[in-house]
PDB file of N, CA and C in Angstrom:
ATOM      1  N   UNK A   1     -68.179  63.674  55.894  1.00  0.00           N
ATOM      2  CA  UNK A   1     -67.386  63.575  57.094  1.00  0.00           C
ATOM      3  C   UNK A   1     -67.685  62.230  57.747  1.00  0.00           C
ATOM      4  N   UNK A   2     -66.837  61.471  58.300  1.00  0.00           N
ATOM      5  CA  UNK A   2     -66.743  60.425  59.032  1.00  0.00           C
ATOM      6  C   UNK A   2     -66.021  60.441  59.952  1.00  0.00           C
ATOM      7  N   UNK A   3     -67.133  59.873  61.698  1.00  0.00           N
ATOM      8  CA  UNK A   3     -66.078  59.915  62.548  1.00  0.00           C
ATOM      9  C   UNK A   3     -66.165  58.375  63.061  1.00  0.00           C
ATOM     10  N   UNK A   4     -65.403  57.980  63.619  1.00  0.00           N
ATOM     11  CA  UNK A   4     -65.433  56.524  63.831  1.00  0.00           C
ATOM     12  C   UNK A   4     -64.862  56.474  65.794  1.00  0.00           C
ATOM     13  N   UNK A   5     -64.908  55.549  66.481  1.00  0.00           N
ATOM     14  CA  UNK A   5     -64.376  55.526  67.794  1.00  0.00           C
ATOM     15  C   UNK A   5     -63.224  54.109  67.553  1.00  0.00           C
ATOM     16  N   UNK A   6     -62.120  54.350  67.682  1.00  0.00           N
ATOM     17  CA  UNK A   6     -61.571  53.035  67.877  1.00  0.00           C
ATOM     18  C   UNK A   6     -60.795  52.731  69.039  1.00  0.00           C
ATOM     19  N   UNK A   7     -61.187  51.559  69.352  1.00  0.00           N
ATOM     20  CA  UNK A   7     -60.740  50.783  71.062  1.00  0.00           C
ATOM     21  C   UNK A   7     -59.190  50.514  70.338  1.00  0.00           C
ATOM     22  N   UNK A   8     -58.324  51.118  71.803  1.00  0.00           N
ATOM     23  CA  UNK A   8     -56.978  51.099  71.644  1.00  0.00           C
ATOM     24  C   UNK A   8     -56.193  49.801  72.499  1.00  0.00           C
ATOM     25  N   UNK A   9     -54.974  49.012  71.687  1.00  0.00           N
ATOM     26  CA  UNK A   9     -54.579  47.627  72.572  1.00  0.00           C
ATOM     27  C   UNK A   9     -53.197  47.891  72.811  1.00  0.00           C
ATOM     28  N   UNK A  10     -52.959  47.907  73.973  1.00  0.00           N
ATOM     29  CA  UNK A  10     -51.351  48.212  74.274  1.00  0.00           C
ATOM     30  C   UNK A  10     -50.975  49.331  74.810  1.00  0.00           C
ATOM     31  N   UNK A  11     -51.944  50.448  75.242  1.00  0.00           N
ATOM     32  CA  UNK A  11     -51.477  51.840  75.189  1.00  0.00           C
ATOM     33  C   UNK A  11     -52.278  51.918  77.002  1.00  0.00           C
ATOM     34  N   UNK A  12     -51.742  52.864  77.014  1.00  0.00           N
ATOM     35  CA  UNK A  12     -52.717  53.837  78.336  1.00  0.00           C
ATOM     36  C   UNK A  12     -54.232  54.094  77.988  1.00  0.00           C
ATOM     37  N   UNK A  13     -53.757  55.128  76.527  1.00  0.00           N
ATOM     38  CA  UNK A  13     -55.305  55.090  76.467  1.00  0.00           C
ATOM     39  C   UNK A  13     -56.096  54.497  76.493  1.00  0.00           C
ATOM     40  N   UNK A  14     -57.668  54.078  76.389  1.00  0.00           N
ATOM     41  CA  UNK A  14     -58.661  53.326  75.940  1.00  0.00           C
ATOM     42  C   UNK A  14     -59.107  53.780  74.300  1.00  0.00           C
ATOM     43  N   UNK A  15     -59.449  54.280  74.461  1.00  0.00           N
ATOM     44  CA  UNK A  15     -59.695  54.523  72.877  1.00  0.00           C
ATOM     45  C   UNK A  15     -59.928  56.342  72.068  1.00  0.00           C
ATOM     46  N   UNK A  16     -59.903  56.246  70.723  1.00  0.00           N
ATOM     47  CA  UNK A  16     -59.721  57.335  70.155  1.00  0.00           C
ATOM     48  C   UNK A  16     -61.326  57.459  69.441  1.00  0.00           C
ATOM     49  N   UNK A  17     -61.293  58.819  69.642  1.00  0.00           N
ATOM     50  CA  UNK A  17     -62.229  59.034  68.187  1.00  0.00           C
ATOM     51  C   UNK A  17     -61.918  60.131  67.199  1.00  0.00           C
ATOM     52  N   UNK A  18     -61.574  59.688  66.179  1.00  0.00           N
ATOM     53  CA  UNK A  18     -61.447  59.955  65.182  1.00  0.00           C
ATOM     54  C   UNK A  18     -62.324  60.626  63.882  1.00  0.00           C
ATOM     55  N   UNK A  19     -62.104  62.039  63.477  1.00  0.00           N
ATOM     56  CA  UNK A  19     -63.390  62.531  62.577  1.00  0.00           C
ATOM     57  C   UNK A  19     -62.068  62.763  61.261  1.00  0.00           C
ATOM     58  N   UNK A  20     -62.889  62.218  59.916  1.00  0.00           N
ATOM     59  CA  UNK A  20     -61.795  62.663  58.875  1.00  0.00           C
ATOM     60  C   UNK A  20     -62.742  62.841  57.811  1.00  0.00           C
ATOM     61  N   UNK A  21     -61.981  63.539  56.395  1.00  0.00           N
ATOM     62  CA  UNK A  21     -62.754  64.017  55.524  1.00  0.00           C
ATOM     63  C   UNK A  21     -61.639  64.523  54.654  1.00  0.00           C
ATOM     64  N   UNK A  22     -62.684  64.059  53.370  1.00  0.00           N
ATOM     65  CA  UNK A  22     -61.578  63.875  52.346  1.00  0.00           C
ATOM     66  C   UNK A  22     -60.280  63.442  52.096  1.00  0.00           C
ATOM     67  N   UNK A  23     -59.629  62.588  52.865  1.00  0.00           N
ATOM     68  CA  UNK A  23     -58.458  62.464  53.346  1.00  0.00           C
ATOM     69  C   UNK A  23     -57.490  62.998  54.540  1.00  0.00           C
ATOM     70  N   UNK A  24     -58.691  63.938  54.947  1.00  0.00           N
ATOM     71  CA  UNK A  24     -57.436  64.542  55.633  1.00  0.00           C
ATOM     72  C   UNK A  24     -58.402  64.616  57.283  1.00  0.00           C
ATOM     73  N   UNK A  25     -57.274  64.912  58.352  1.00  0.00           N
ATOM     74  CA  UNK A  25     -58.123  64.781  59.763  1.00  0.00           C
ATOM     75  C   UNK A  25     -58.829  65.774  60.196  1.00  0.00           C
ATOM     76  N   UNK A  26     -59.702  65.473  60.929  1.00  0.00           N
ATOM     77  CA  UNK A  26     -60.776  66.844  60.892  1.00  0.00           C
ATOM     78  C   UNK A  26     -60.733  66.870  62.774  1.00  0.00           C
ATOM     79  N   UNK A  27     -60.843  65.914  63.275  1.00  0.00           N
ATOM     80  CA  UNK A  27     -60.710  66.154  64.938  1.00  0.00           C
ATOM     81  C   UNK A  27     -60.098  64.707  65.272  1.00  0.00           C
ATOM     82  N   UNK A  28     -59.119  64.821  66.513  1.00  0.00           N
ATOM     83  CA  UNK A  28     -59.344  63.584  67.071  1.00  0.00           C
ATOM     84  C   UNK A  28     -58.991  63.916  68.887  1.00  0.00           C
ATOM     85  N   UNK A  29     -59.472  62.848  69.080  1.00  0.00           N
ATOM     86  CA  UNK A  29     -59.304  62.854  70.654  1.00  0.00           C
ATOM     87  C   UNK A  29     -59.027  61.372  71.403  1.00  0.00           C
ATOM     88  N   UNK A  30     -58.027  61.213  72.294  1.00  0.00           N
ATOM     89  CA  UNK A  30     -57.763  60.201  73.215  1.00  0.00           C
ATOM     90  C   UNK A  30     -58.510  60.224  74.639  1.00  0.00           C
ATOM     91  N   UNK A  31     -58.808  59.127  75.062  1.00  0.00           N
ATOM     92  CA  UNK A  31     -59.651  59.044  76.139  1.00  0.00           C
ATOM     93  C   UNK A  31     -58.745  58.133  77.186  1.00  0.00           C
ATOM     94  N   UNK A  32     -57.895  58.546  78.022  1.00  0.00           N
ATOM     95  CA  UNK A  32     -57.379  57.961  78.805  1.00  0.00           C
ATOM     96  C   UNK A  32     -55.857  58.737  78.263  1.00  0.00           C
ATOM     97  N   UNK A  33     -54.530  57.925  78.777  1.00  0.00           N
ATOM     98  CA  UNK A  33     -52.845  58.362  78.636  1.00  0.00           C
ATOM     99  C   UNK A  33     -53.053  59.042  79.027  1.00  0.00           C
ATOM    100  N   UNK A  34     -51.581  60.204  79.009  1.00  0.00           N
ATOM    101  CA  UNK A  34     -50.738  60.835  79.117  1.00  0.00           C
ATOM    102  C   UNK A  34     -51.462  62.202  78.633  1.00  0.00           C
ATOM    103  N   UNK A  35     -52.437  63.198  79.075  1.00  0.00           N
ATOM    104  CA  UNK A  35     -53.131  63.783  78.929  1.00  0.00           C
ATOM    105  C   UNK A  35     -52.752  65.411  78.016  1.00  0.00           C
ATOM    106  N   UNK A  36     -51.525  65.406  78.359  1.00  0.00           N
ATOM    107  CA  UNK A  36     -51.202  66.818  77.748  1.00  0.00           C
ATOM    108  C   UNK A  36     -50.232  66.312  76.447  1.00  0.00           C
ATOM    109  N   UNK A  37     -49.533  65.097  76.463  1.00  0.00           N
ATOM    110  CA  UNK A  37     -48.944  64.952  75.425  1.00  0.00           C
ATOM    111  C   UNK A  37     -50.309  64.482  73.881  1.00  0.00           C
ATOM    112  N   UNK A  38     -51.232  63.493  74.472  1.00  0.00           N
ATOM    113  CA  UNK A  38     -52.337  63.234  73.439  1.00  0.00           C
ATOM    114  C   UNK A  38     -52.968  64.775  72.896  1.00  0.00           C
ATOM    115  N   UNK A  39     -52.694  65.233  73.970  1.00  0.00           N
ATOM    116  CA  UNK A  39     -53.873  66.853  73.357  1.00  0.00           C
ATOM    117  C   UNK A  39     -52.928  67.653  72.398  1.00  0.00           C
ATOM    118  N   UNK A  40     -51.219  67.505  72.398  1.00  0.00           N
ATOM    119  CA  UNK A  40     -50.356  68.079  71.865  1.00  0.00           C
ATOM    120  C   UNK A  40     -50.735  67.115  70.342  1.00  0.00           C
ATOM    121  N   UNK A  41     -50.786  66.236  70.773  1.00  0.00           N
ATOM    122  CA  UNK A  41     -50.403  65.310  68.849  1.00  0.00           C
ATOM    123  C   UNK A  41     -51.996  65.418  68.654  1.00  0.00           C
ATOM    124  N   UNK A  42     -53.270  65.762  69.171  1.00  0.00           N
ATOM    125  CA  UNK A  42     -54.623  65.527  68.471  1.00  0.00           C
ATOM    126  C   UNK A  42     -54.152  66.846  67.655  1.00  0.00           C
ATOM    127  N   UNK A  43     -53.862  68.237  68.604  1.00  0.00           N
ATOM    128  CA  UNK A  43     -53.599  69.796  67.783  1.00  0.00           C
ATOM    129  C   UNK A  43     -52.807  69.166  66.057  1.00  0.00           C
ATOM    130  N   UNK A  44     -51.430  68.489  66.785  1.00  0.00           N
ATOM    131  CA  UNK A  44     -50.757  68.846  65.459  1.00  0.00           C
ATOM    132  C   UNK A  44     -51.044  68.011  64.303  1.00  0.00           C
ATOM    133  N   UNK A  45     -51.855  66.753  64.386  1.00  0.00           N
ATOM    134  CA  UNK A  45     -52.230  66.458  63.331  1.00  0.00           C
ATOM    135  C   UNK A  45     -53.435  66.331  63.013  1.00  0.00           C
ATOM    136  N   UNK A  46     -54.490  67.332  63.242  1.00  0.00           N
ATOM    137  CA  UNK A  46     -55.266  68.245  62.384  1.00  0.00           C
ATOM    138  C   UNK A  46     -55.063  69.006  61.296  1.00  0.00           C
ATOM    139  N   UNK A  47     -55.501  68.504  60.512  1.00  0.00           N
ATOM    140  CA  UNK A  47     -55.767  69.338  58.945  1.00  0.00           C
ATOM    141  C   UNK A  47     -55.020  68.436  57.961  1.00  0.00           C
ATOM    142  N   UNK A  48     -53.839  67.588  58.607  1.00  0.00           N
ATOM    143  CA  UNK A  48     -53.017  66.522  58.196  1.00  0.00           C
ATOM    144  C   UNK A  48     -53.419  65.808  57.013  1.00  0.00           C
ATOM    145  N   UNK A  49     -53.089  65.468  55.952  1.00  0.00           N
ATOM    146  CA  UNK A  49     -53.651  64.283  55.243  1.00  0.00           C
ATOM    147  C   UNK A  49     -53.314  63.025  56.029  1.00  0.00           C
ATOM    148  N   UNK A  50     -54.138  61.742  55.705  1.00  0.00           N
ATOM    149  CA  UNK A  50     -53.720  60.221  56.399  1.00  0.00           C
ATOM    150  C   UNK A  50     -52.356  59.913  56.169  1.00  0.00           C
ATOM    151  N   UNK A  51     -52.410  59.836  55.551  1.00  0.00           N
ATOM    152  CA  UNK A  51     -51.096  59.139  54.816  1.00  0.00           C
ATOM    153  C   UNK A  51     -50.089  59.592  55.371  1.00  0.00           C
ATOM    154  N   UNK A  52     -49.967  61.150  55.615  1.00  0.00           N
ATOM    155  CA  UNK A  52     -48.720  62.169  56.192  1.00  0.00           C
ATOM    156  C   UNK A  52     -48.625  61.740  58.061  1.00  0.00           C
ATOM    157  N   UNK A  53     -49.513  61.515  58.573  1.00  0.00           N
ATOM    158  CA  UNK A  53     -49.598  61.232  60.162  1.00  0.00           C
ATOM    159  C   UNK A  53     -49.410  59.680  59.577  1.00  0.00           C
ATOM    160  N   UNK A  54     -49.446  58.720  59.658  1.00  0.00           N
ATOM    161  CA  UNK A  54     -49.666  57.158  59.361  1.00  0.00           C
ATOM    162  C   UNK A  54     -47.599  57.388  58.923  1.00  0.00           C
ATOM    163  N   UNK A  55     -47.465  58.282  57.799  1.00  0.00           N
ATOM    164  CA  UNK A  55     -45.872  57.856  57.341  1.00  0.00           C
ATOM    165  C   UNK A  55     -44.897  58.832  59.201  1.00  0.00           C
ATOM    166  N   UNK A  56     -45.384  59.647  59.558  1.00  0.00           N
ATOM    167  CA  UNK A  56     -44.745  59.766  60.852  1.00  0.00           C
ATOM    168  C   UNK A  56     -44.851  58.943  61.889  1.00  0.00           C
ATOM    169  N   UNK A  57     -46.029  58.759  62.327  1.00  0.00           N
ATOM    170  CA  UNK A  57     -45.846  58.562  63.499  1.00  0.00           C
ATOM    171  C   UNK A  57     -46.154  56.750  63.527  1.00  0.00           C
ATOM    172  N   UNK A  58     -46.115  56.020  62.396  1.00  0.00           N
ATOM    173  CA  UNK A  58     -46.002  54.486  62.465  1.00  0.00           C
ATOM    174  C   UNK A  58     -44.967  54.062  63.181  1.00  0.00           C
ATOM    175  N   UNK A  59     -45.018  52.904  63.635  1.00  0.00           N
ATOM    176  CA  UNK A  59     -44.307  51.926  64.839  1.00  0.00           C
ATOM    177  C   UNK A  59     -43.065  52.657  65.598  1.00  0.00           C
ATOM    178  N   UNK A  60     -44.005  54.082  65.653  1.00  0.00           N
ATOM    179  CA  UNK A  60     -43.753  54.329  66.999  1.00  0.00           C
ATOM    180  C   UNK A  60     -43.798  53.451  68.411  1.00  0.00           C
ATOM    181  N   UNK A  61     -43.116  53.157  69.441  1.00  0.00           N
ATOM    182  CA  UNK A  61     -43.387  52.244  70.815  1.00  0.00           C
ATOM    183  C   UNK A  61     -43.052  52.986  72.055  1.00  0.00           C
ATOM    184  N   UNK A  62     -43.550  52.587  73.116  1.00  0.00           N
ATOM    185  CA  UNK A  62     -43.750  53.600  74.436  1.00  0.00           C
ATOM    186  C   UNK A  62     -43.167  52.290  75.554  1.00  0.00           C
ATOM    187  N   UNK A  63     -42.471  52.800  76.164  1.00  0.00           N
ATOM    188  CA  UNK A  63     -41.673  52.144  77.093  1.00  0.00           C
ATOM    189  C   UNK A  63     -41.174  50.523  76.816  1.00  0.00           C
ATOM    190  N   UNK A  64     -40.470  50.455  76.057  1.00  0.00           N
ATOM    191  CA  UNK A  64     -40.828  48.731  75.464  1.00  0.00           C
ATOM    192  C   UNK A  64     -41.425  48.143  74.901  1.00  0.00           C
ATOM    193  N   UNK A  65     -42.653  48.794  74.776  1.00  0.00           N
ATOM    194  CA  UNK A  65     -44.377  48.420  74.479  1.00  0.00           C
ATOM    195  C   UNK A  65     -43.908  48.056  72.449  1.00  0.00           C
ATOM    196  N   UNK A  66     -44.795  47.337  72.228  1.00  0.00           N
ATOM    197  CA  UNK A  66     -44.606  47.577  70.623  1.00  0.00           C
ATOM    198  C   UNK A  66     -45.680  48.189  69.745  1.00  0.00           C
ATOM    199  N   UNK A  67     -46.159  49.442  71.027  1.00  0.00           N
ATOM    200  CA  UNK A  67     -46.920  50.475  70.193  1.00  0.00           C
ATOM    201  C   UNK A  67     -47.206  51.375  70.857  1.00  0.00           C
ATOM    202  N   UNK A  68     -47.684  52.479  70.905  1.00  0.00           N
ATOM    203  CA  UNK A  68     -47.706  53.542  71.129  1.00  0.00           C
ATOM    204  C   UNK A  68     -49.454  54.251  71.160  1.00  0.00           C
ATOM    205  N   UNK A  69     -49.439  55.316  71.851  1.00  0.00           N
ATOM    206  CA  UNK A  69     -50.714  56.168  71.412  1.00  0.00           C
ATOM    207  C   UNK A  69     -50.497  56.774  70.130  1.00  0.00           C
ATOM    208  N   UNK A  70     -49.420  56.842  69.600  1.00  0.00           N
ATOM    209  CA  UNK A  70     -49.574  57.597  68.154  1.00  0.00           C
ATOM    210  C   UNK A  70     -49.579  56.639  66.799  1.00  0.00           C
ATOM    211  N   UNK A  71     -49.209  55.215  67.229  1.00  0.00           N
ATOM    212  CA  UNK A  71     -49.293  54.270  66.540  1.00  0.00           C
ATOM    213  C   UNK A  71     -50.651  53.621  66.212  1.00  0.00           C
ATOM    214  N   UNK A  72     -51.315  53.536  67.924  1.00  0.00           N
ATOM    215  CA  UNK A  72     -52.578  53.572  67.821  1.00  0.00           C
ATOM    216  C   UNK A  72     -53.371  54.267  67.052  1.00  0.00           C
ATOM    217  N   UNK A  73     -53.262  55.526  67.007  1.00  0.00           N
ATOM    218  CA  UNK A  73     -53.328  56.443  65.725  1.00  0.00           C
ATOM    219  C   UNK A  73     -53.820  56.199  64.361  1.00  0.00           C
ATOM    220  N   UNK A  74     -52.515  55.223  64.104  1.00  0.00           N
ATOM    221  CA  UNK A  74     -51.882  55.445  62.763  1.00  0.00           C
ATOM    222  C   UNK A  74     -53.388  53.713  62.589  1.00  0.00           C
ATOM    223  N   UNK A  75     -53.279  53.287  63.341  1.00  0.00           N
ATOM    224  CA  UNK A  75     -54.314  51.924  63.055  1.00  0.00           C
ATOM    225  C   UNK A  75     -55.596  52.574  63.372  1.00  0.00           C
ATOM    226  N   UNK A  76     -56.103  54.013  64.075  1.00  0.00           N
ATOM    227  CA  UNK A  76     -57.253  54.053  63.674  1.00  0.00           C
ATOM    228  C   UNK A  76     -57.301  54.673  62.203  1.00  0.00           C
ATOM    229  N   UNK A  77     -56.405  55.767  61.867  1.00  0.00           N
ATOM    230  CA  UNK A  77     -56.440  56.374  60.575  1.00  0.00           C
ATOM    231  C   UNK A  77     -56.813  55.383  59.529  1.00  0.00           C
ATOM    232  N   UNK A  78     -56.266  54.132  59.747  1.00  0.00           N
ATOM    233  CA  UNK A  78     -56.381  53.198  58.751  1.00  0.00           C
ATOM    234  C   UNK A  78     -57.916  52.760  58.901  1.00  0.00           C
ATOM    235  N   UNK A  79     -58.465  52.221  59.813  1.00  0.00           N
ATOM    236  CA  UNK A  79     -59.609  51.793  60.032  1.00  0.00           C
ATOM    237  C   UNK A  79     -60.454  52.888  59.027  1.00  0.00           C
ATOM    238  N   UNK A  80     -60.523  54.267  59.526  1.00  0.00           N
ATOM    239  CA  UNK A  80     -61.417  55.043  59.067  1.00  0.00           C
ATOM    240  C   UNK A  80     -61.077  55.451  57.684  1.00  0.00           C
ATOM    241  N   UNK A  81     -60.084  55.055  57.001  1.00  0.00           N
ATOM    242  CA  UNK A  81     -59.315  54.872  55.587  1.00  0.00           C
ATOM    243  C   UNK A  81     -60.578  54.041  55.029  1.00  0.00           C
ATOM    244  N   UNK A  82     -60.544  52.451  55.576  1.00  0.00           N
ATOM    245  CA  UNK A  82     -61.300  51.382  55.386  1.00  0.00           C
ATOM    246  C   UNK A  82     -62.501  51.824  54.973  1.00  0.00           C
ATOM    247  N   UNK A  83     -63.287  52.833  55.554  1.00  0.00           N
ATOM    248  CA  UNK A  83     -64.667  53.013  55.983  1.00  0.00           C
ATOM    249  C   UNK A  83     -65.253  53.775  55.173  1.00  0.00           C
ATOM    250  N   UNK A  84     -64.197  54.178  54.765  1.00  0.00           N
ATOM    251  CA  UNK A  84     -64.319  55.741  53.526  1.00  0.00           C
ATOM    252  C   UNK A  84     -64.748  55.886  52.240  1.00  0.00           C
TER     253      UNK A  84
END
């Protein structure tokens, strides 16, 4: 199991931490945003493989922004991809 914390750029939040294993997500959590929508997307992509959250919810964007908390996401998934 690997969990990693990654600092988020562009978003509300500040940062995520992220626990994954074997490919697939094991917990995550946002620290800062939009509080009930982050707790809705940590639920639903649990148990997820990477690849399956990363092919949804990529360049996603939030008010103009050219990224998102779920995009943010998708760049920590990758990080902890990296690490693996």
């Amino acid at each position: 199991m690997k969990k990693i914390t990654y600092a988020t750029t562009g978003t509300c939040s500040r940062f995520i931490e992220l626990t994954g294993e074997d490919g697939r997500i094991v917990d995550v959590a946002f620290y800062g945003g939009c509080n009930g929508n982050l707790q809705g997307i940590s639920s639903l992509v649990k148990g997820m493989k990477y690849e399956e959250v990363i092919e949804r919810l990529n360049g996603i964007s939030c008010n103009g922004k050219p990224t998102s908390c779920p995009d943010q996401l998708c760049r920590a998934i990758e990080e902890l991809m990296a690490q693996e």
